[in-house]
N, C-alpha and C. Protein backbone atom coordinates (compact mmCIF):
# COMPACT_ATOMS: atom_id res chain seq x y z
N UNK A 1 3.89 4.10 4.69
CA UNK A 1 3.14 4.36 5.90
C UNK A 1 1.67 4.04 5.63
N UNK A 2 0.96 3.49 6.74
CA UNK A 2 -0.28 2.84 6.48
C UNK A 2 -1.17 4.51 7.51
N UNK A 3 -2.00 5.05 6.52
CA UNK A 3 -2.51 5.96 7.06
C UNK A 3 -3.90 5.41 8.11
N UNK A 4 -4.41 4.26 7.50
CA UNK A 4 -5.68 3.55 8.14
C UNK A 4 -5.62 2.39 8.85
N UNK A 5 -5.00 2.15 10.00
CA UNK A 5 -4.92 0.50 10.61
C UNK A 5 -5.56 0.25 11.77
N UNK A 6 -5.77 -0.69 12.32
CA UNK A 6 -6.38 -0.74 13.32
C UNK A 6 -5.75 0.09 14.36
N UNK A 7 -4.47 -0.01 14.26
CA UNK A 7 -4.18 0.89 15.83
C UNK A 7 -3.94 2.46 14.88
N UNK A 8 -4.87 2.48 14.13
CA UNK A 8 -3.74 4.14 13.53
C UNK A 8 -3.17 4.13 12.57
N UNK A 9 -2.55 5.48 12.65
CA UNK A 9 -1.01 5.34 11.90
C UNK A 9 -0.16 4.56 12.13
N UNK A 10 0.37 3.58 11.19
CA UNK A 10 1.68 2.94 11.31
C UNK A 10 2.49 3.04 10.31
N UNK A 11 3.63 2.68 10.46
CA UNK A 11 4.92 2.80 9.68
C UNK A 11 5.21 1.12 9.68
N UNK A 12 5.13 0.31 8.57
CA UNK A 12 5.39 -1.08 8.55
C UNK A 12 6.50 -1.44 7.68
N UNK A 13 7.58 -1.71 7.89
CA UNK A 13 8.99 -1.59 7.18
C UNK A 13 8.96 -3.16 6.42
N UNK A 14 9.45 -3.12 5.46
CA UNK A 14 9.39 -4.17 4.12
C UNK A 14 11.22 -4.84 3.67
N UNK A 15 11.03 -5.74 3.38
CA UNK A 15 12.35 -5.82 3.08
C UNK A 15 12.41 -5.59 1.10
N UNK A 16 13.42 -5.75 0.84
CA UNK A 16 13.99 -5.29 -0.40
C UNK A 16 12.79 -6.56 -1.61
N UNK A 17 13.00 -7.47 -0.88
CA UNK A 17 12.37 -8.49 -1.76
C UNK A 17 10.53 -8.38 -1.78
N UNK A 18 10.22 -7.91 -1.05
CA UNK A 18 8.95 -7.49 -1.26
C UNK A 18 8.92 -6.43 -1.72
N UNK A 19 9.66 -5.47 -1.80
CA UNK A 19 9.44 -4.23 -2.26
C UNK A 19 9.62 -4.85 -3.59
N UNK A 20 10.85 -5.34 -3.87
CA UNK A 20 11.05 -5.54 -5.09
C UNK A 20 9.51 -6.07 -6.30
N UNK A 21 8.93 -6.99 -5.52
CA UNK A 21 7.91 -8.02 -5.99
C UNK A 21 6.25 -6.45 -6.30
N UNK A 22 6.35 -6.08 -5.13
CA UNK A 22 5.58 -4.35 -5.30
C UNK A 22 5.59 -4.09 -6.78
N UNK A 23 6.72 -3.51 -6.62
CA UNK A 23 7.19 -3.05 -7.79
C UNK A 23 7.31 -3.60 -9.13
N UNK A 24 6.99 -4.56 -9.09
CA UNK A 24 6.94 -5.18 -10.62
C UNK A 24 5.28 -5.57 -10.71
N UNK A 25 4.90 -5.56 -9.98
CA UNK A 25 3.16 -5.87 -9.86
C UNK A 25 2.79 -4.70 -10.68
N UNK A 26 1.44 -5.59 -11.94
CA UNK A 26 0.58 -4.68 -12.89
C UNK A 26 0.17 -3.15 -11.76
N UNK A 27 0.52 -1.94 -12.54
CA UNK A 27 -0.01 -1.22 -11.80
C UNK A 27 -1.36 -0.84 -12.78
N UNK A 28 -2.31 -1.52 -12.36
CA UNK A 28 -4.03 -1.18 -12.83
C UNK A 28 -4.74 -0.68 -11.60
N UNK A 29 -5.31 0.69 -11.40
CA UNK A 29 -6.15 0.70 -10.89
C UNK A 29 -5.41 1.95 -9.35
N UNK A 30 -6.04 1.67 -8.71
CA UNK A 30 -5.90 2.59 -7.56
C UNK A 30 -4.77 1.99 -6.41
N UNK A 31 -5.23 0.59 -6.36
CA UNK A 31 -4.91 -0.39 -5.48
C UNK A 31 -3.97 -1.32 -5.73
N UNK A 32 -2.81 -0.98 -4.93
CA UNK A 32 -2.00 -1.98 -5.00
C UNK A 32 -2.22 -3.42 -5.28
N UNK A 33 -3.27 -3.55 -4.16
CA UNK A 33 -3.74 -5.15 -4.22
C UNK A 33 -5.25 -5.15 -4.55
N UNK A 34 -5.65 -5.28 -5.91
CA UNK A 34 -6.74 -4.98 -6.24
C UNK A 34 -7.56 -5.90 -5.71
N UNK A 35 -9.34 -6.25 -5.55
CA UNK A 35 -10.15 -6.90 -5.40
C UNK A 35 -10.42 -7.49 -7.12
N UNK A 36 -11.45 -8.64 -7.25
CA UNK A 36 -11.97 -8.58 -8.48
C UNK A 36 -12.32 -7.73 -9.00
N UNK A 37 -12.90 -6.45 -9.18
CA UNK A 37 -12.95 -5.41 -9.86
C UNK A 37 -11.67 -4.32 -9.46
N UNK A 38 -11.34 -3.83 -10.64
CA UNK A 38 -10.13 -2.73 -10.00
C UNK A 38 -9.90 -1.96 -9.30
N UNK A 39 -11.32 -1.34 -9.59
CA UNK A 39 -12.02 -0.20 -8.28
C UNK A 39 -12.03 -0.50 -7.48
N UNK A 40 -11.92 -1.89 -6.66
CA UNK A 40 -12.41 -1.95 -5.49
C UNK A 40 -10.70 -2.44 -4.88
N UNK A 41 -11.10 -2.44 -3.57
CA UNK A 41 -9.39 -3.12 -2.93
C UNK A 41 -9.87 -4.28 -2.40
N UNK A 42 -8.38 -4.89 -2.56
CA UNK A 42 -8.46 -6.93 -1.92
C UNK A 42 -9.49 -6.64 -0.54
N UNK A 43 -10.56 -7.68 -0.70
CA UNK A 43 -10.93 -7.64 0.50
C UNK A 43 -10.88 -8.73 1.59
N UNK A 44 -9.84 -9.73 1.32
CA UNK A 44 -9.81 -10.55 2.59
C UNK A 44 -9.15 -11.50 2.13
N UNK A 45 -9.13 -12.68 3.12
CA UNK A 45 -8.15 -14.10 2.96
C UNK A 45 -9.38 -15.34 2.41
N UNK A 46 -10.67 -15.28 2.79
CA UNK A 46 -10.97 -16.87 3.11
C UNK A 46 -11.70 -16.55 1.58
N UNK A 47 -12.06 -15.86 0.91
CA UNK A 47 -12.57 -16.38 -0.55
C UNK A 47 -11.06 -16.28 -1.56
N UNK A 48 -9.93 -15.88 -1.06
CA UNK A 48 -8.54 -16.02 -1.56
C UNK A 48 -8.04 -17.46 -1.52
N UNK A 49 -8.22 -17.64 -0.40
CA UNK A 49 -8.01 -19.04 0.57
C UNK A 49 -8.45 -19.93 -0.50
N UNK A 50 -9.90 -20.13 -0.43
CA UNK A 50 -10.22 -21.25 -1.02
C UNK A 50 -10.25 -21.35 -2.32
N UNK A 51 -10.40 -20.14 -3.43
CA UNK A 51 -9.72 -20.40 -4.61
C UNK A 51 -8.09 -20.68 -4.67
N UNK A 52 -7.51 -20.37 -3.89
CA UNK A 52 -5.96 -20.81 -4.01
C UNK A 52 -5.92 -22.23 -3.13
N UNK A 53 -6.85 -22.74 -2.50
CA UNK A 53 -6.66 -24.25 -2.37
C UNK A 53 -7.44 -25.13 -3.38
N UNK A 54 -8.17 -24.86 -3.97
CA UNK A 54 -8.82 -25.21 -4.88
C UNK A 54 -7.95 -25.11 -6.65
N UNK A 55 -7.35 -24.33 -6.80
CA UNK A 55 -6.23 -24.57 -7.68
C UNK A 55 -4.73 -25.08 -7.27
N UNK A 56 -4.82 -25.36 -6.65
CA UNK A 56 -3.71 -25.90 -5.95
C UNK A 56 -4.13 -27.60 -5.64
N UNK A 57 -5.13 -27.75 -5.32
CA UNK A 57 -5.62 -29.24 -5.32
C UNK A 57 -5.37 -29.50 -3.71
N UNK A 58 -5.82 -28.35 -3.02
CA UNK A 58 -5.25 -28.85 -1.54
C UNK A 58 -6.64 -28.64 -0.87
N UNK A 59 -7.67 -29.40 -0.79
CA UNK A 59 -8.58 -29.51 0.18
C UNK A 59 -8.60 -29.72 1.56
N UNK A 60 -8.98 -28.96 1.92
CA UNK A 60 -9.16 -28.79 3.61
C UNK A 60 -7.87 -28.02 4.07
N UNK A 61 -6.71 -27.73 3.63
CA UNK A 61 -5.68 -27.63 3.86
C UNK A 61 -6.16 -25.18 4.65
N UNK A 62 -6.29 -25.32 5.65
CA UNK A 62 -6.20 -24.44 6.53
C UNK A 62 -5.05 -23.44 6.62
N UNK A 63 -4.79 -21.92 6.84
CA UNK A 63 -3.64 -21.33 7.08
C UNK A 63 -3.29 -21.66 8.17
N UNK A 64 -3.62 -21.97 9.12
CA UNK A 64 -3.38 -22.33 10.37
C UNK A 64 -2.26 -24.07 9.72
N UNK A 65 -2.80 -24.79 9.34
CA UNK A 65 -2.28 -26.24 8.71
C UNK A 65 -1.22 -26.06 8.06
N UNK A 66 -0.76 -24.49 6.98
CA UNK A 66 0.25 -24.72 6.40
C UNK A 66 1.11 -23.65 7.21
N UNK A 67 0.88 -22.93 8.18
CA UNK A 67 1.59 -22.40 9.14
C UNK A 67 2.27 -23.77 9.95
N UNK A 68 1.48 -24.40 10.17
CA UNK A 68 2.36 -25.53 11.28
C UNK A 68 3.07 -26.48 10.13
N UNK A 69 2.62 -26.56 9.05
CA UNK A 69 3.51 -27.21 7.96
C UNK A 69 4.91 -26.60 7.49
N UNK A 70 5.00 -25.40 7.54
CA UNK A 70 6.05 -24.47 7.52
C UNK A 70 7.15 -24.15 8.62
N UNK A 71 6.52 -24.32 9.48
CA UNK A 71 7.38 -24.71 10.69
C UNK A 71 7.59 -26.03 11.57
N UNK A 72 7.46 -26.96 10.67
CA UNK A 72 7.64 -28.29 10.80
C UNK A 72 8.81 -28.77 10.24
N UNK A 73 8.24 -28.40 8.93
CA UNK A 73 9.41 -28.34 7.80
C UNK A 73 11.09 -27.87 8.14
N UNK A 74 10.79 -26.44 8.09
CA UNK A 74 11.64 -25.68 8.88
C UNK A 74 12.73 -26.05 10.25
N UNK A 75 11.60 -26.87 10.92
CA UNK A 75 12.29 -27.14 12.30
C UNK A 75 13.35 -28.86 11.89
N UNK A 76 12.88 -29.09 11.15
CA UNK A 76 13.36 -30.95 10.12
C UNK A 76 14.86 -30.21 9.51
N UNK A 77 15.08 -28.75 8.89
CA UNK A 77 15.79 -28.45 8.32
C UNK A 77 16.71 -28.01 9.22
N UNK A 78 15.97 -27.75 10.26
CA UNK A 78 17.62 -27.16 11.48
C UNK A 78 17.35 -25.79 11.83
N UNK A 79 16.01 -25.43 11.49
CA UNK A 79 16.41 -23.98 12.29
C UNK A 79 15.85 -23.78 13.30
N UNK A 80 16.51 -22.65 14.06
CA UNK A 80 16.37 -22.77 15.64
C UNK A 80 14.80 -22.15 15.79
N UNK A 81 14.09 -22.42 17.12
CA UNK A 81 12.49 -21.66 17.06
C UNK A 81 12.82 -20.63 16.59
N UNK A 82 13.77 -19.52 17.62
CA UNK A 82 13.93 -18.16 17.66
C UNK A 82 13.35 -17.82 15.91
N UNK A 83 14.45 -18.01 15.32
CA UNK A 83 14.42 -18.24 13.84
C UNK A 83 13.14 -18.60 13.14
N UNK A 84 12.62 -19.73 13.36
CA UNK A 84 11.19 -19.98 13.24
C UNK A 84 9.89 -18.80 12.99
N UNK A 85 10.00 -18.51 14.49
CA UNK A 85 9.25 -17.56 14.67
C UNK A 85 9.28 -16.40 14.08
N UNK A 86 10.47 -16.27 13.70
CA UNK A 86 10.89 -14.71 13.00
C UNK A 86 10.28 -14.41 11.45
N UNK A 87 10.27 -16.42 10.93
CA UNK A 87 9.97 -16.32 9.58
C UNK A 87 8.28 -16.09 9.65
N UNK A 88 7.75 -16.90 10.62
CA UNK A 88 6.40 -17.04 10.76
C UNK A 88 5.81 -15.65 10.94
């Protein structure tokens, strides 16, 4: 249960394989998903972003770009939107 979210309290249900992946993650620190220091918690996507396109060798490459790359892909492989959308 997420005690702090934008709308509130929520209850956000996980499947087995993320839990699983949870659960084997270094437990250092307070925070599940630590920031660069331990003390602190992850604080966002776009300085994540661009060190993980930047080791990856993917310049310019946008979440928005590999969202529609993922369901491009996806849709080449046969699955239906409904489906699509579900993964997205």
């Amino acid at each position: 249960m997420l005690l702090d979210s934008k709308e509130g309290k929520s209850i956000r249900p996980l499947g087995c394989h993320a839990i699983g992946l949870l659960e084997n993650l270094p437990k250092e620190g307070r925070y599940v998903l630590p920031g660069a220091a331990l003390d602190k918690p992850f604080g966002g996507l776009p300085k994540a972003w661009s060190r993980i396109t930047k080791n990856a060798d993917l310049p310019g490459l946008t979440p928005h770009g590999l969202r529609h790359a993922f369901a491009s892909v996806a849709a080449d492989l046969g699955f239906t939107e409904p489906t699509i959308a579900a993964m997205l």
